[in-house]
Each structure stands twice: as C-alpha cells, then as structure tokens.
PDB file of N, CA and C in Angstrom:
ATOM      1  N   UNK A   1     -21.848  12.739   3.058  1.00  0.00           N
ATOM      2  CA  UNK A   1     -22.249  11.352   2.999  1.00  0.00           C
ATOM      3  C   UNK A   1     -22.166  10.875   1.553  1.00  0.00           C
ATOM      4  N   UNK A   2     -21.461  10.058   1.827  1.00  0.00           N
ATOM      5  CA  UNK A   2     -21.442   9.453   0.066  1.00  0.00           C
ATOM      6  C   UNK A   2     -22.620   8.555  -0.238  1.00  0.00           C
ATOM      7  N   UNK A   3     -22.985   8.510  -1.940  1.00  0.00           N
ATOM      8  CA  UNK A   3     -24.136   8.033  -2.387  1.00  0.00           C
ATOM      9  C   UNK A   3     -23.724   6.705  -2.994  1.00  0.00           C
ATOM     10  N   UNK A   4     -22.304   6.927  -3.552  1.00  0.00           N
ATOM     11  CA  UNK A   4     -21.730   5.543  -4.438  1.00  0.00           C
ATOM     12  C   UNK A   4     -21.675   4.291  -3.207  1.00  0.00           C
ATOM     13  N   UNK A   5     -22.191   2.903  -3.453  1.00  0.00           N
ATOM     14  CA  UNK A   5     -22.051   1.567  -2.472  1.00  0.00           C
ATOM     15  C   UNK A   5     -20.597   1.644  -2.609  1.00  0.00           C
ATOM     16  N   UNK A   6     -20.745   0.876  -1.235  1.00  0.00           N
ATOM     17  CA  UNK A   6     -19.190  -0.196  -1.150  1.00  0.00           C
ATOM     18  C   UNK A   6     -18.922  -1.244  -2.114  1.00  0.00           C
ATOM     19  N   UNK A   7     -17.841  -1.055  -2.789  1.00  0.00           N
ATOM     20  CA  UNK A   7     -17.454  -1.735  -3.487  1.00  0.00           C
ATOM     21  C   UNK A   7     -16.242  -3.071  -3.090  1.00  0.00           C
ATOM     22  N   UNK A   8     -15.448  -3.074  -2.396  1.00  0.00           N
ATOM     23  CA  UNK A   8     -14.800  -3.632  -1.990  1.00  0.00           C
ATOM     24  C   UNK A   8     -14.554  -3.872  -0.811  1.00  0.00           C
ATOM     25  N   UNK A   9     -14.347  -4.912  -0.307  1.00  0.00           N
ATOM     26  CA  UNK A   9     -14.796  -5.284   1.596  1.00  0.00           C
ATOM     27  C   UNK A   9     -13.417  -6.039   1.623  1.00  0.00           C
ATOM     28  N   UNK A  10     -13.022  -6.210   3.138  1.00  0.00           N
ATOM     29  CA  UNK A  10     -11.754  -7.107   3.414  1.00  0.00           C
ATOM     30  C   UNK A  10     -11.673  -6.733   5.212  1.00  0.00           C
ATOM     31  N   UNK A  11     -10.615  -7.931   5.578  1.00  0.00           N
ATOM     32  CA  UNK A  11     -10.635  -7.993   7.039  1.00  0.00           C
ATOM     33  C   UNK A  11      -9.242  -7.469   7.301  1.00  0.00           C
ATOM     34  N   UNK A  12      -9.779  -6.097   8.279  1.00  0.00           N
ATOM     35  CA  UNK A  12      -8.438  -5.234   9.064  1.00  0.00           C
ATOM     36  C   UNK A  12      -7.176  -6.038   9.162  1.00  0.00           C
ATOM     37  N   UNK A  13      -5.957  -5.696   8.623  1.00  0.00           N
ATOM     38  CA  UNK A  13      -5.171  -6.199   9.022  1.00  0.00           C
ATOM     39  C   UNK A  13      -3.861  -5.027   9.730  1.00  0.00           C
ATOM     40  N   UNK A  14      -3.119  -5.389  10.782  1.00  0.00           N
ATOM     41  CA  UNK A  14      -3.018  -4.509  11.713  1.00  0.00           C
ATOM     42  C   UNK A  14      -1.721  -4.726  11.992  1.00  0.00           C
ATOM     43  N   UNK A  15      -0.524  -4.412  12.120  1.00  0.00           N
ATOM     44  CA  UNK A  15       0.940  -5.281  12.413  1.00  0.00           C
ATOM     45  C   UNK A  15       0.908  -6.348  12.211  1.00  0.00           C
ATOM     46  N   UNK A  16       0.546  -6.665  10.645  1.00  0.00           N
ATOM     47  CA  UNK A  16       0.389  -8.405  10.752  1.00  0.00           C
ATOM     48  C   UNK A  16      -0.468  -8.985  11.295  1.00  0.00           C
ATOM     49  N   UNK A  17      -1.698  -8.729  11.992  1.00  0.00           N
ATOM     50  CA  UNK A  17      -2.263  -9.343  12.668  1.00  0.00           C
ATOM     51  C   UNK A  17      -3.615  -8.806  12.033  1.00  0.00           C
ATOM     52  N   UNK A  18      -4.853 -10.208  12.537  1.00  0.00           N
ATOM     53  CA  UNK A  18      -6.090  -9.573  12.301  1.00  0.00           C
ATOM     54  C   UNK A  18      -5.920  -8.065  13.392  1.00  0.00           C
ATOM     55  N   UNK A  19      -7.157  -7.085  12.722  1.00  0.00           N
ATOM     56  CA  UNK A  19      -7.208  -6.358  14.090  1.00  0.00           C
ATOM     57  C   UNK A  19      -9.092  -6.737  14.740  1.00  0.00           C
ATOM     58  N   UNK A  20      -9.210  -6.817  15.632  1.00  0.00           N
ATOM     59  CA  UNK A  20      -9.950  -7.392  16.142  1.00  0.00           C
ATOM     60  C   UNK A  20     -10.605  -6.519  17.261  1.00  0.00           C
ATOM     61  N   UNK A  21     -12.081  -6.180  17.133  1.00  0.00           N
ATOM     62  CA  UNK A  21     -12.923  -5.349  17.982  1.00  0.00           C
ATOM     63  C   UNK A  21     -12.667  -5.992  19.257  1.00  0.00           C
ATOM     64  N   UNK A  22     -13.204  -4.751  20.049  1.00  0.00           N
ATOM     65  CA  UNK A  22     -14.052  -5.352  21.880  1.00  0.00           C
ATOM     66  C   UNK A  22     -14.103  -6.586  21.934  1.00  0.00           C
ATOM     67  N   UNK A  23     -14.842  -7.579  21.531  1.00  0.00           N
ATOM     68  CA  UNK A  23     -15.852  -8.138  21.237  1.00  0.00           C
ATOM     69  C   UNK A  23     -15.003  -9.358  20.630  1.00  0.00           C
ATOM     70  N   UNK A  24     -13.353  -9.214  20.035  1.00  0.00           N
ATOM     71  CA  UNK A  24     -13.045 -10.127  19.306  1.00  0.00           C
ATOM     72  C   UNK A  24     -13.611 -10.613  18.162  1.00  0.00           C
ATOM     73  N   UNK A  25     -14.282  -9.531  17.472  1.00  0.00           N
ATOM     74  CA  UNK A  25     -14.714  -9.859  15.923  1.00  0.00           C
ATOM     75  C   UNK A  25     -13.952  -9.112  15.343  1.00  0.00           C
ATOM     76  N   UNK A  26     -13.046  -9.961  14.104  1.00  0.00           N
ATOM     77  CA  UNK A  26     -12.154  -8.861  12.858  1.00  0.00           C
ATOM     78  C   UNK A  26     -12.857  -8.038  12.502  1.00  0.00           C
ATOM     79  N   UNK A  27     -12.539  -6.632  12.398  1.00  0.00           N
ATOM     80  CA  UNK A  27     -12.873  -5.632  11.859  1.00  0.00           C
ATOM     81  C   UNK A  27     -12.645  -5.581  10.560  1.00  0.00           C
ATOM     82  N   UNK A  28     -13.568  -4.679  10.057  1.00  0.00           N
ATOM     83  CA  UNK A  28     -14.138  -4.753   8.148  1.00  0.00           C
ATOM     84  C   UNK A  28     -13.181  -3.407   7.790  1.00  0.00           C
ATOM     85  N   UNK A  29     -12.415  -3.915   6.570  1.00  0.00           N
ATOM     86  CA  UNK A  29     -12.177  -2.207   6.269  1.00  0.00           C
ATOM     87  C   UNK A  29     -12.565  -2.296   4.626  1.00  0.00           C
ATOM     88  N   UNK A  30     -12.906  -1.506   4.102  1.00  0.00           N
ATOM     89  CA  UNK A  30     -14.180  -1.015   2.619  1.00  0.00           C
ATOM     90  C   UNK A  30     -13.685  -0.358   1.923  1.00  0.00           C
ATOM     91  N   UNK A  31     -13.421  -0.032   0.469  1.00  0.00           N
ATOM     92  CA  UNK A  31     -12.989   0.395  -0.586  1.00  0.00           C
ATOM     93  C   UNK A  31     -11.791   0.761  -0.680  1.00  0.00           C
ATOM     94  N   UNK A  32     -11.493   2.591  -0.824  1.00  0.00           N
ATOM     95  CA  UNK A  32     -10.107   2.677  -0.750  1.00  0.00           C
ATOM     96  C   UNK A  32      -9.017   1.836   0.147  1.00  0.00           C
ATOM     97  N   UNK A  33      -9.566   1.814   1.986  1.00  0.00           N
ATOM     98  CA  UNK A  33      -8.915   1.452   2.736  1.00  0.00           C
ATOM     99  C   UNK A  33      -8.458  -0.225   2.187  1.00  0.00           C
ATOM    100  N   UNK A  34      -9.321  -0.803   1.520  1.00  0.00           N
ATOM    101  CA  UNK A  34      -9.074  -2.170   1.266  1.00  0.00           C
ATOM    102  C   UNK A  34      -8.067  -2.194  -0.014  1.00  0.00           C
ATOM    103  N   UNK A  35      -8.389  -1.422  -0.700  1.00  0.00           N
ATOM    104  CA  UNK A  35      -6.811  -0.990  -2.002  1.00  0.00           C
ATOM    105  C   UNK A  35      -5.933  -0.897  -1.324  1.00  0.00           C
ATOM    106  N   UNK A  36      -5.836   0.143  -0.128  1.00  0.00           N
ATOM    107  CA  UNK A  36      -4.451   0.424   0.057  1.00  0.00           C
ATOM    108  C   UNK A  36      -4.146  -0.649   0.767  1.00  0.00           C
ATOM    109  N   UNK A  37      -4.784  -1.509   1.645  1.00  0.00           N
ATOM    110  CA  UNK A  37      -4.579  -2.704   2.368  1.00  0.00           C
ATOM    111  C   UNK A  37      -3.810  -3.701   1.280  1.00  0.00           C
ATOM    112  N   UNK A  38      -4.184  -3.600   0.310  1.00  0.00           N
ATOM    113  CA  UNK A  38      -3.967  -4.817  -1.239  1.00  0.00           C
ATOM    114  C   UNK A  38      -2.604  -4.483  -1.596  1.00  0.00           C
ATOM    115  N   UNK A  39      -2.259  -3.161  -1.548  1.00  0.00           N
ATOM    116  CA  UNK A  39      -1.350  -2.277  -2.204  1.00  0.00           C
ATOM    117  C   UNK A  39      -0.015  -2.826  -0.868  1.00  0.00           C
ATOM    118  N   UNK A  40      -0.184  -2.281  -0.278  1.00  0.00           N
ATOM    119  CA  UNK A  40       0.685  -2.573   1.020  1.00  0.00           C
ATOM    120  C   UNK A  40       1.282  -4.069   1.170  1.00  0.00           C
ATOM    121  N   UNK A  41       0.143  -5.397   0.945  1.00  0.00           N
ATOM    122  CA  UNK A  41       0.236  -6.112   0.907  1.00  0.00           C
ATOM    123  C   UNK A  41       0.900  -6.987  -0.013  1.00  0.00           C
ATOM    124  N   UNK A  42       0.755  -6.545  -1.192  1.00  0.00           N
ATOM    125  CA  UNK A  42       1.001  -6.952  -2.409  1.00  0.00           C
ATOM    126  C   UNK A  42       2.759  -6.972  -2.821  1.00  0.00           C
ATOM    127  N   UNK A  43       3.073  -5.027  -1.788  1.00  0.00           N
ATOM    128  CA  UNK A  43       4.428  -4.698  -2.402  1.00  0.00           C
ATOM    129  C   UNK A  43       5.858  -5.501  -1.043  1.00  0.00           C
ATOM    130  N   UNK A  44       4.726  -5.969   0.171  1.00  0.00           N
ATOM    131  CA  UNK A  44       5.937  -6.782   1.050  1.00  0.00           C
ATOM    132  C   UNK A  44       6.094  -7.931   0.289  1.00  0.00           C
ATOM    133  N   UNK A  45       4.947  -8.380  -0.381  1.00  0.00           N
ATOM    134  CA  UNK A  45       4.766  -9.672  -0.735  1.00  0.00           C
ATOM    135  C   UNK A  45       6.279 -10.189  -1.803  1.00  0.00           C
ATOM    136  N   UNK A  46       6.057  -8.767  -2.351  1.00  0.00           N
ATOM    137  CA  UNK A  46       7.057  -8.511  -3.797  1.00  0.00           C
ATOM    138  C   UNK A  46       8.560  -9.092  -3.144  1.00  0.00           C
ATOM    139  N   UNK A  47       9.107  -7.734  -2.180  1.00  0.00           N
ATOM    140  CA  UNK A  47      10.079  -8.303  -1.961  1.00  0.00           C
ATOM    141  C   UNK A  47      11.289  -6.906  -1.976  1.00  0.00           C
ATOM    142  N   UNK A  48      10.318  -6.137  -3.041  1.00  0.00           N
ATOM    143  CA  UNK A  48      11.091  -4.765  -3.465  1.00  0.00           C
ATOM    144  C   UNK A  48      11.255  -4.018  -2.170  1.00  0.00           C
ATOM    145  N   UNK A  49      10.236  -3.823  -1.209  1.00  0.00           N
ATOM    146  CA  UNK A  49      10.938  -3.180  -0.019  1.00  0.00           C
ATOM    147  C   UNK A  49      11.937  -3.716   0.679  1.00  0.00           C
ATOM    148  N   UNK A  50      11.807  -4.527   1.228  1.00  0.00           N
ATOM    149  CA  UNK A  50      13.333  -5.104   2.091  1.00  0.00           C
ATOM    150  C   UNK A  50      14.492  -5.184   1.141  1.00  0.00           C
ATOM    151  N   UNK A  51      14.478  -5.534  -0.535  1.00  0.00           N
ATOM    152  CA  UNK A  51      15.831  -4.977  -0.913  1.00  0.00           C
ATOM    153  C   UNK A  51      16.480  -3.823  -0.712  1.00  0.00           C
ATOM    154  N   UNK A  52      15.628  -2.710  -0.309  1.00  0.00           N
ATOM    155  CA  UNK A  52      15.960  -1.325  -0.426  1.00  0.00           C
ATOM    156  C   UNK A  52      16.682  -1.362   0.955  1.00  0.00           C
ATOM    157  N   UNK A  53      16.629  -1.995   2.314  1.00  0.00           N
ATOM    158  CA  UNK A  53      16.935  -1.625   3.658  1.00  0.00           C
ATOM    159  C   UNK A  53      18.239  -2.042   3.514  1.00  0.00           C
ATOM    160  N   UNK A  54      18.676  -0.769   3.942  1.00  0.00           N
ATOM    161  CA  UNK A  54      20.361  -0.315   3.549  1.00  0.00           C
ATOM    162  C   UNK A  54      21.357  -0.192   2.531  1.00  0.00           C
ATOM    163  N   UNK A  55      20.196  -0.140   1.210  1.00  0.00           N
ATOM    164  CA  UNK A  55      20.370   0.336   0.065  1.00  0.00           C
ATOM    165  C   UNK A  55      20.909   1.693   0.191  1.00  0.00           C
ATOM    166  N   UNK A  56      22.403   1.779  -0.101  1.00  0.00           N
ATOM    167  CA  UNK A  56      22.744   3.664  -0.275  1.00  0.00           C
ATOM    168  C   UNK A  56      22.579   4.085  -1.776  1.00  0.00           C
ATOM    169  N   UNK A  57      22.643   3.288  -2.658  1.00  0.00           N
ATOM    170  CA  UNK A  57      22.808   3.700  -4.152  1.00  0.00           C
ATOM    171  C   UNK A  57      21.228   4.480  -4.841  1.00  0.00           C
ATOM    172  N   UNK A  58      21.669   5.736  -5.400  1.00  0.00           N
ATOM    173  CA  UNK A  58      20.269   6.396  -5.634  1.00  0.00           C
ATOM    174  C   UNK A  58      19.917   5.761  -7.095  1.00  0.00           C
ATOM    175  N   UNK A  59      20.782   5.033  -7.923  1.00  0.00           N
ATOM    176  CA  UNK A  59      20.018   4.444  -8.965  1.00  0.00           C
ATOM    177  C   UNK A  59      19.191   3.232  -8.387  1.00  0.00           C
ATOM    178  N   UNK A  60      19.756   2.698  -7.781  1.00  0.00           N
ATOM    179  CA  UNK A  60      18.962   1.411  -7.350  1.00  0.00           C
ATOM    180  C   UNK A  60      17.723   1.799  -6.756  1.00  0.00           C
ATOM    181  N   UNK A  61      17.474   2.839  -5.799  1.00  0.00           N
ATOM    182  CA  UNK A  61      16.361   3.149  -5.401  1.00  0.00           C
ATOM    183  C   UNK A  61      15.346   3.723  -6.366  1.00  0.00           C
ATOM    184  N   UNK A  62      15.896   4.424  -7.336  1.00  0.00           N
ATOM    185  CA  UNK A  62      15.114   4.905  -8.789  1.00  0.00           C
ATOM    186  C   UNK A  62      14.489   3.812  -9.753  1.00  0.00           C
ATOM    187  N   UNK A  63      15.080   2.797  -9.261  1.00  0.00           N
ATOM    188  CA  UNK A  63      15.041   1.854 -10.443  1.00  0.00           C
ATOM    189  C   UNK A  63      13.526   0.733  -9.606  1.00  0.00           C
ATOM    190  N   UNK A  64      14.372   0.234  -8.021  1.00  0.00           N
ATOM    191  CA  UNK A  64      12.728  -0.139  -7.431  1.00  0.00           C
ATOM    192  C   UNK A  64      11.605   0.953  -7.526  1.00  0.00           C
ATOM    193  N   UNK A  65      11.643   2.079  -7.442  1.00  0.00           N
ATOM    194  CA  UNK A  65      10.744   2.743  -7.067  1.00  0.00           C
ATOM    195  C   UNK A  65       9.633   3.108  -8.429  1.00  0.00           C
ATOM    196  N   UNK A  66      10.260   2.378  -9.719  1.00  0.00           N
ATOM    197  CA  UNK A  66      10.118   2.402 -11.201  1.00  0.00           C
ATOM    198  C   UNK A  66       9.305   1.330 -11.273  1.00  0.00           C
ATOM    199  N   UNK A  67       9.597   0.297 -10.189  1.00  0.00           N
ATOM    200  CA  UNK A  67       9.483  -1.098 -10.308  1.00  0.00           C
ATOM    201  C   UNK A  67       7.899  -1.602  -9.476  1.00  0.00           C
ATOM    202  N   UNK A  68       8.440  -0.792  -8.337  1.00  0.00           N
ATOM    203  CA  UNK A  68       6.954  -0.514  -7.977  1.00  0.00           C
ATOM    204  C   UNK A  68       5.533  -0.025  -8.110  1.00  0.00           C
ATOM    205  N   UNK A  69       5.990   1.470  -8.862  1.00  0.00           N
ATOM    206  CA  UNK A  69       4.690   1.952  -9.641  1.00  0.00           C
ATOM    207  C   UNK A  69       4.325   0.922 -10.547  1.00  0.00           C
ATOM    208  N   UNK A  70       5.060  -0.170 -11.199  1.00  0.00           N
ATOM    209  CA  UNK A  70       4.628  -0.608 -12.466  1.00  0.00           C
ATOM    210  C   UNK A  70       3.416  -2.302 -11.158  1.00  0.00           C
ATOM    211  N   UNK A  71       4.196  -2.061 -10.737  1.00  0.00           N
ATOM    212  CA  UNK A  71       3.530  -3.422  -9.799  1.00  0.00           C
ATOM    213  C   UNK A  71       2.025  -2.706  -9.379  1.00  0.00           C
ATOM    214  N   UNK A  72       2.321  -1.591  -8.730  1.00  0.00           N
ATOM    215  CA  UNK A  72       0.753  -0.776  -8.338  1.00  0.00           C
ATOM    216  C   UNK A  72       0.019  -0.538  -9.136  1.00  0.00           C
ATOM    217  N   UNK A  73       0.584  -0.313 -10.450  1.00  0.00           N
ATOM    218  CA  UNK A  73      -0.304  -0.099 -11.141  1.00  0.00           C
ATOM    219  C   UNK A  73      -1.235  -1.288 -11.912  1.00  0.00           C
ATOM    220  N   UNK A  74      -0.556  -2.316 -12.152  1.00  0.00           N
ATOM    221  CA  UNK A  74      -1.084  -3.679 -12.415  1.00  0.00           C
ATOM    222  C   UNK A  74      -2.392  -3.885 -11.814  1.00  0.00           C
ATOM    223  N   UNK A  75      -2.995  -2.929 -10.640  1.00  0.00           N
ATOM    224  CA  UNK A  75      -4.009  -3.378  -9.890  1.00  0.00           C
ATOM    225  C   UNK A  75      -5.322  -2.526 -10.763  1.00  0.00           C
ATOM    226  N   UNK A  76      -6.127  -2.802 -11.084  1.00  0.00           N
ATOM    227  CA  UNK A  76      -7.280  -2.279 -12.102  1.00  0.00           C
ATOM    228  C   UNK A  76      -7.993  -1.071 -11.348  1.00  0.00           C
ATOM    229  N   UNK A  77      -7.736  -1.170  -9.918  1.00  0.00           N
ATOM    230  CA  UNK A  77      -8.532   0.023  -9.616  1.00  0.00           C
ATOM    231  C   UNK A  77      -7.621   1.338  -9.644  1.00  0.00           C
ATOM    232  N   UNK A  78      -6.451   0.826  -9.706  1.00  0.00           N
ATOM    233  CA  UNK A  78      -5.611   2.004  -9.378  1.00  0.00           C
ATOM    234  C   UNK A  78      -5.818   2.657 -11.137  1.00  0.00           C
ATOM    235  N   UNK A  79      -5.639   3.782 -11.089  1.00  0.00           N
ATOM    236  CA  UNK A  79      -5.662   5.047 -12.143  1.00  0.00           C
ATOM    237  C   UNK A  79      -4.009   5.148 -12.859  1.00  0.00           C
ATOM    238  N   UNK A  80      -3.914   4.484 -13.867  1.00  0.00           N
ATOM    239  CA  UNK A  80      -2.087   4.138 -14.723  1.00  0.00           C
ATOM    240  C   UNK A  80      -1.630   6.166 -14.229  1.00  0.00           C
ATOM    241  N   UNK A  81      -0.298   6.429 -13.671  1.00  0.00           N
ATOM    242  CA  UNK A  81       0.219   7.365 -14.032  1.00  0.00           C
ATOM    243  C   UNK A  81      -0.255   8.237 -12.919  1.00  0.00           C
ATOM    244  N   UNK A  82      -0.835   7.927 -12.005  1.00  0.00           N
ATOM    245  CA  UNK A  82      -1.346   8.375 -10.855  1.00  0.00           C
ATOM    246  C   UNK A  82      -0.232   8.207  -9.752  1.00  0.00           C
ATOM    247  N   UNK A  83       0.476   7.102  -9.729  1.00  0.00           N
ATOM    248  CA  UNK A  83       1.228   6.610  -8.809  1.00  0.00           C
ATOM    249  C   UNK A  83       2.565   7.178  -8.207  1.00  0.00           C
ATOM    250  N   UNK A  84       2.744   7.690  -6.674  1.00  0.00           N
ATOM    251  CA  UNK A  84       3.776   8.757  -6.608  1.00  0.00           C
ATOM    252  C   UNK A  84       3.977   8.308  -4.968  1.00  0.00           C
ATOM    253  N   UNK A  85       5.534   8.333  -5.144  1.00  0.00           N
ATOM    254  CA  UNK A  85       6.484   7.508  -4.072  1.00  0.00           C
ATOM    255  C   UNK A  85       7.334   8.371  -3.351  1.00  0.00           C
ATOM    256  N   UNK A  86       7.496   8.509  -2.202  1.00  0.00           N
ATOM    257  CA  UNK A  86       8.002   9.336  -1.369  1.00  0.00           C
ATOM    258  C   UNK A  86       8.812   8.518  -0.069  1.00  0.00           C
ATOM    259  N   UNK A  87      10.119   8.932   0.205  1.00  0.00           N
ATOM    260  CA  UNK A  87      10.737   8.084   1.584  1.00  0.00           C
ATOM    261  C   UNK A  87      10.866   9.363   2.237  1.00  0.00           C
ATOM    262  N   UNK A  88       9.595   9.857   3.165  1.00  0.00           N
ATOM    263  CA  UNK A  88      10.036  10.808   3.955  1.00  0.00           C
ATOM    264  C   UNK A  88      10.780  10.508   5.412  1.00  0.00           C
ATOM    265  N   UNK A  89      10.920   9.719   5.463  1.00  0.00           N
ATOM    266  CA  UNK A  89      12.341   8.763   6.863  1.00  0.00           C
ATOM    267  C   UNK A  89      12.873   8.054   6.542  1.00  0.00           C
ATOM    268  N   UNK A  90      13.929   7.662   6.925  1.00  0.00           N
ATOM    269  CA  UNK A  90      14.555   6.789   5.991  1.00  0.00           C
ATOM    270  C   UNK A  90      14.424   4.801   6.626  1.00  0.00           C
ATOM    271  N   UNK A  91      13.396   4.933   7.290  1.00  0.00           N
ATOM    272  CA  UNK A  91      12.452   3.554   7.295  1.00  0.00           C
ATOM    273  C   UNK A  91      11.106   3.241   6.643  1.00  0.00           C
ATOM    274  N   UNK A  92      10.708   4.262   6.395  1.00  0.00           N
ATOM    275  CA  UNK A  92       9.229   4.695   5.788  1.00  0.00           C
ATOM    276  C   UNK A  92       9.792   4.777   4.012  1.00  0.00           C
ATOM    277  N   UNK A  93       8.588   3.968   3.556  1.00  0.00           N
ATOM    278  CA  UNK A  93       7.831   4.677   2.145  1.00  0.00           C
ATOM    279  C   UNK A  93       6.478   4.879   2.062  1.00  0.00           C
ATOM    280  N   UNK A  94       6.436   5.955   1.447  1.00  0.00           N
ATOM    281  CA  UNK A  94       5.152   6.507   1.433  1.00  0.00           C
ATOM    282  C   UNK A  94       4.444   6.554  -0.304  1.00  0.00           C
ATOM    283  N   UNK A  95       3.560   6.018  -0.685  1.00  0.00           N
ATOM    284  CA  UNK A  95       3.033   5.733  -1.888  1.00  0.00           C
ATOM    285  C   UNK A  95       1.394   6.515  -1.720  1.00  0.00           C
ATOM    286  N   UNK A  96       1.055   7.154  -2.683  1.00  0.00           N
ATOM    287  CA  UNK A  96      -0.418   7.784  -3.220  1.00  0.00           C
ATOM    288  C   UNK A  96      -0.456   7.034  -4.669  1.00  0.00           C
ATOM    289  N   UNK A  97      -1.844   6.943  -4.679  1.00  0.00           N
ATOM    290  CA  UNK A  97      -2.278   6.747  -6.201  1.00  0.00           C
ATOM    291  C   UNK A  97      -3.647   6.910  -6.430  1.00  0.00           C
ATOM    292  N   UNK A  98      -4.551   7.660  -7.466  1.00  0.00           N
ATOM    293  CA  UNK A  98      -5.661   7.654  -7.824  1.00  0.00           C
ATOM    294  C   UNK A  98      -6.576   6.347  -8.063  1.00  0.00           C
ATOM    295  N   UNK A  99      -8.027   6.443  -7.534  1.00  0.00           N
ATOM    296  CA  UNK A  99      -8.837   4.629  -8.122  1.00  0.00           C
ATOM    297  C   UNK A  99     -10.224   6.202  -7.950  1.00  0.00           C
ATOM    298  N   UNK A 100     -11.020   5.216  -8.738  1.00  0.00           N
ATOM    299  CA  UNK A 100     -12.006   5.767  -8.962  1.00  0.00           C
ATOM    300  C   UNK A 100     -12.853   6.339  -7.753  1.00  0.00           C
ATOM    301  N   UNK A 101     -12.433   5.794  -6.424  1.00  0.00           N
ATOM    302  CA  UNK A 101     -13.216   5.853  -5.274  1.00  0.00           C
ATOM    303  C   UNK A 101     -12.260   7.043  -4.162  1.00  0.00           C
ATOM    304  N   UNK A 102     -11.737   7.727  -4.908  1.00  0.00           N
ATOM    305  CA  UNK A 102     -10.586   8.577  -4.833  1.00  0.00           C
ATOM    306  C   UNK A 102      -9.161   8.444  -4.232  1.00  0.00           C
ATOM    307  N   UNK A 103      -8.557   8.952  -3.869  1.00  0.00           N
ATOM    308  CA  UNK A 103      -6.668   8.849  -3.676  1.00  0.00           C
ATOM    309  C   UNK A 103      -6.538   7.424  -2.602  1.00  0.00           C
ATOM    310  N   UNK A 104      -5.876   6.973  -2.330  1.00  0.00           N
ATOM    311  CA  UNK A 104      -5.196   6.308  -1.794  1.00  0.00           C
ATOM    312  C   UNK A 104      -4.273   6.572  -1.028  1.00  0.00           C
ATOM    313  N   UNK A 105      -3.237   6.115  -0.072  1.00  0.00           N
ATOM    314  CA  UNK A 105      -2.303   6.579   1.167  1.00  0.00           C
ATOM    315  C   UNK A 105      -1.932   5.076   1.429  1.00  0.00           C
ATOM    316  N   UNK A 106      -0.640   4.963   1.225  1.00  0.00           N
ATOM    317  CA  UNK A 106       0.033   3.610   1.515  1.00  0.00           C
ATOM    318  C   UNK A 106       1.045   3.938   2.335  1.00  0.00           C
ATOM    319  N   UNK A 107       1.397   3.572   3.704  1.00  0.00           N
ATOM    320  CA  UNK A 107       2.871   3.877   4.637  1.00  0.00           C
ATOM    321  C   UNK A 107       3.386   2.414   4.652  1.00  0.00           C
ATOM    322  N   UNK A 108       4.620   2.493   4.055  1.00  0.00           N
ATOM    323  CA  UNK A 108       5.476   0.895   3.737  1.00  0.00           C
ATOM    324  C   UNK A 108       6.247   0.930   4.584  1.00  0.00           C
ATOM    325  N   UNK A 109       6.201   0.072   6.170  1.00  0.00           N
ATOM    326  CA  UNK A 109       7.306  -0.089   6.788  1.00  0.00           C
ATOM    327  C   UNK A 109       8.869  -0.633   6.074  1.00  0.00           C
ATOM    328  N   UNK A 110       9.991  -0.194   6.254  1.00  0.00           N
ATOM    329  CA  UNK A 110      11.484  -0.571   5.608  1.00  0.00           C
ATOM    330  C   UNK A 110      11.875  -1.073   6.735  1.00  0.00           C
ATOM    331  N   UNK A 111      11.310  -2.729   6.679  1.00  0.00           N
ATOM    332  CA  UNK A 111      12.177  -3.368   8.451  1.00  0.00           C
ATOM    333  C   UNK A 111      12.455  -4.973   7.299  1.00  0.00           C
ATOM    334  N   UNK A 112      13.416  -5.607   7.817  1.00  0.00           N
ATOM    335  CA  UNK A 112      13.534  -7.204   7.542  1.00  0.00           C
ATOM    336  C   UNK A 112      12.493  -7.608   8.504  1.00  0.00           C
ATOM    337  N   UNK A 113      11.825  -8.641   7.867  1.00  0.00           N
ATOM    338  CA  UNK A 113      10.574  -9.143   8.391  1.00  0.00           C
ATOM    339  C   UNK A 113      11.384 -10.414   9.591  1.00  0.00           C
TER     340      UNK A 113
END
C-alpha cells in the first residue's frame, strides 16, 4: 500500500473515447497512469507517429524516435534520460520512462487516424 497521495487525476480515455463505468460515469485514472495517458496523448497530438506508418528508412526512424524522447521529456514529471523506445510489431511503439511516482508504460498505436 502506498503512503505517497495522488498527485495527478484525469478522465479514462479508452480508443478515443471516454471510458465509462456500469453506471455511465467516466472513470478516474491517477498518477503514473495519467502521465502515460499525457504521454500517449501528447505524441498523436505531435504527429511523429503517423509519419513513421510505412516509413522503411532506419535513419528516419532514428531520427523521430530522437525526436520523441526530446518531446517526452519536455514533460516535468518525466526523469531527462530515462526515456526508452521500442517497436516490438511493426504497428506498435512501445515507450518507458522514469517520474518520480515510478516507471511509466506507453503502447503507441501506428494506424492513420
């Protein structure tokens, strides 16, 4: 059981969509989960993932993926130099990074919106 409060609050978001209890009330998601929610959010927002879909060139992917840590890291909770990028499918990116409230887990769908 952790002793440190919630620090950061935000409303589930789910395929784009609120996600929404029984009951039809948005569900709350709290600290890390709300970073990586920010993180996720932040990097469709960018634009850098959908350049990559059907990107074959490995500099170009070296060069977003350069582009991105520097964007993740811009976020104050995240930990500078922590940040580490992985395409284990080749629709998926997968991003970790350290915040004080420990690691993070980002899965970046690679679809045109």
């Amino acid at each position: 059981m952790s002793t440190q409060a919630e620090q950061w609050h935000d409303i589930l978001i789910t395929d784009r969509d609120l996600a929404l209890d029984v009951a039809g009330i948005p569900q709350q998601v709290t600290d890390r989960g709300t970073i990586a929610q920010d993180i996720k959010h932040m990097l469709m927002d960018t634009g850098l993932v959908v350049q990559l879909v059907g990107e074959r060139s490995a500099s170009q992917w070296q060069l977003a993926f350069n582009q991105i840590e520097l964007q993740v890291e811009e976020d104050r909770r995240i930990i500078p130099g922590t940040v580490v990028i992985h395409r284990p499918e080749h629709n998926i990116l997968y991003l970790t990074a350290d915040t004080e409230l420990g690691p993070v887990d980002v899965y970046i769908p690679m679809e045109r919106p």
